[in-house]
Protein backbone atom coordinates (compact mmCIF):
# COMPACT_ATOMS: atom_id res chain seq x y z
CA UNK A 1 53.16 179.56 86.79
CA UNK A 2 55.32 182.86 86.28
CA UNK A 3 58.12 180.68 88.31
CA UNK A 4 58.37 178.03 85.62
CA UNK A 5 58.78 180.67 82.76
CA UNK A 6 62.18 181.47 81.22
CA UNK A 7 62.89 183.44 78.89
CA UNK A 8 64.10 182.24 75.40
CA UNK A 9 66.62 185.59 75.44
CA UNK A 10 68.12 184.96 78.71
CA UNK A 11 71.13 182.49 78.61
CA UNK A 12 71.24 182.26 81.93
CA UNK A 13 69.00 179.40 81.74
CA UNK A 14 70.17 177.74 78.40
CA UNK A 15 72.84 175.37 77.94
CA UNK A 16 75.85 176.75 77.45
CA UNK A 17 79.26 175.30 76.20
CA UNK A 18 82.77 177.26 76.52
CA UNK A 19 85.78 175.70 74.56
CA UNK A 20 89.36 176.87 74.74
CA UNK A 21 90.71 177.13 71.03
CA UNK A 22 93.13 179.48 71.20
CA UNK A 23 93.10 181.19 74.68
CA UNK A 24 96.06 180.77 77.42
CA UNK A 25 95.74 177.62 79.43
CA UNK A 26 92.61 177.57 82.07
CA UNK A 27 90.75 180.29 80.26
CA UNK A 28 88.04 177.80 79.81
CA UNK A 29 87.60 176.89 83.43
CA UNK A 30 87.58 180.54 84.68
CA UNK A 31 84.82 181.62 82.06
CA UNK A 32 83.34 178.48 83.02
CA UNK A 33 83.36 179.98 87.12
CA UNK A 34 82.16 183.15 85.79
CA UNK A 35 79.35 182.45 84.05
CA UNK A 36 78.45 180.73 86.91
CA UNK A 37 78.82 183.47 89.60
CA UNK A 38 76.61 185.50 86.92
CA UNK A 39 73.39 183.29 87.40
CA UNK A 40 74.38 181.05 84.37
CA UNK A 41 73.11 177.30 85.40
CA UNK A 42 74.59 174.91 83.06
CA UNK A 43 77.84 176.19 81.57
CA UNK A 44 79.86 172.93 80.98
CA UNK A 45 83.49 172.60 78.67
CA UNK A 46 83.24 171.34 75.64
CA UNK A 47 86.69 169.61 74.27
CA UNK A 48 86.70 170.86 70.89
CA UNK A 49 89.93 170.93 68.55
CA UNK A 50 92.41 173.87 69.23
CA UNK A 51 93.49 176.02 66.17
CA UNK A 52 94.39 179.77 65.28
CA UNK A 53 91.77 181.51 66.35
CA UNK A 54 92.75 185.68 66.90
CA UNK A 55 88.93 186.32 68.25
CA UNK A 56 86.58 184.86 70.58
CA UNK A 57 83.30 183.42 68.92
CA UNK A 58 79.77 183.50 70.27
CA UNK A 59 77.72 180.89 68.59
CA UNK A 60 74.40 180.14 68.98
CA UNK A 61 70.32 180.55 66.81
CA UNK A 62 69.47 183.02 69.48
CA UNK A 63 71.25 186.75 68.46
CA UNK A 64 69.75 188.41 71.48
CA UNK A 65 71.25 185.90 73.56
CA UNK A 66 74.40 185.78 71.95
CA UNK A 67 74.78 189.74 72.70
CA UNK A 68 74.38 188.89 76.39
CA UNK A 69 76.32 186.56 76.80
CA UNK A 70 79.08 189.30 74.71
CA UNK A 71 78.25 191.84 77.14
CA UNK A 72 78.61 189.14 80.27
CA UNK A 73 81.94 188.45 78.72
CA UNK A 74 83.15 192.15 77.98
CA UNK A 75 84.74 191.04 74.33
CA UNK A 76 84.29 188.17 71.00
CA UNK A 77 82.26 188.56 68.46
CA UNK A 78 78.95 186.84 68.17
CA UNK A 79 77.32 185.21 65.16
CA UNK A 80 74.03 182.81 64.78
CA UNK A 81 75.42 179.67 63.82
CA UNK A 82 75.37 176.26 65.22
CA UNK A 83 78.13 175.52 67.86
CA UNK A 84 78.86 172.21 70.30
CA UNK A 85 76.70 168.97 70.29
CA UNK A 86 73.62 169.85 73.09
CA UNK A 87 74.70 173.56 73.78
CA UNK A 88 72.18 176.46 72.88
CA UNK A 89 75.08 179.09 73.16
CA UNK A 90 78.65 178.11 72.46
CA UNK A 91 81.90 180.28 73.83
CA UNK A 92 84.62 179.57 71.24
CA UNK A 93 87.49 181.41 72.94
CA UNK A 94 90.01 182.86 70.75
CA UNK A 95 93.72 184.31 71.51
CA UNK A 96 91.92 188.06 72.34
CA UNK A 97 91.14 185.65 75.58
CA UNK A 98 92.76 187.27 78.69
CA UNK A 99 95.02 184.58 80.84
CA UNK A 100 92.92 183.59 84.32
């Protein structure tokens, strides 16, 4: 039973979307790898519209999941808010993005 439990906190096994708004090109795709090499299980891009954005967004209803995904990342600023169609946590990376 224990095996089947996750943890509503842990984002590591929540849906999670990453979207390049304003970071270099491939900065998606290499979050997208990290996450992944972190124990994240379902980290997909989302193709959302690209704008001025000077800092990364964490978006999500979950704040203690939002903070660790932050700390995962090492930088962006999280806030509860709703974020890409079917994600649980949504990555909006901004220009503070470093290049992959």
């Amino acid at each position: 039973m224990a095996a089947s439990f996750t943890d509503p906190n842990d984002p590591r096994g929540r849906s999670v979307a990453v979207a390049n708004i304003d970071a270099p090109d491939g900065a998606a795709r290499a979050l997208q790898r990290k996450l992944q090499a972190q124990g994240y299980g379902n980290v997909w891009i989302a193709d959302l519209p690209r704008g001025p954005a000077p800092a990364t967004l964490i978006v999500g209803q979950s704040g203690v999941a939002l903070a660790t995904v932050q700390q995962d990342l090492g930088y962006g600023q999280t806030q509860v808010a709703g974020g890409a169609q079917g994600a649980d946590v949504t990555v909006l990376l901004g220009h503070d993005t470093p290049a992959p």
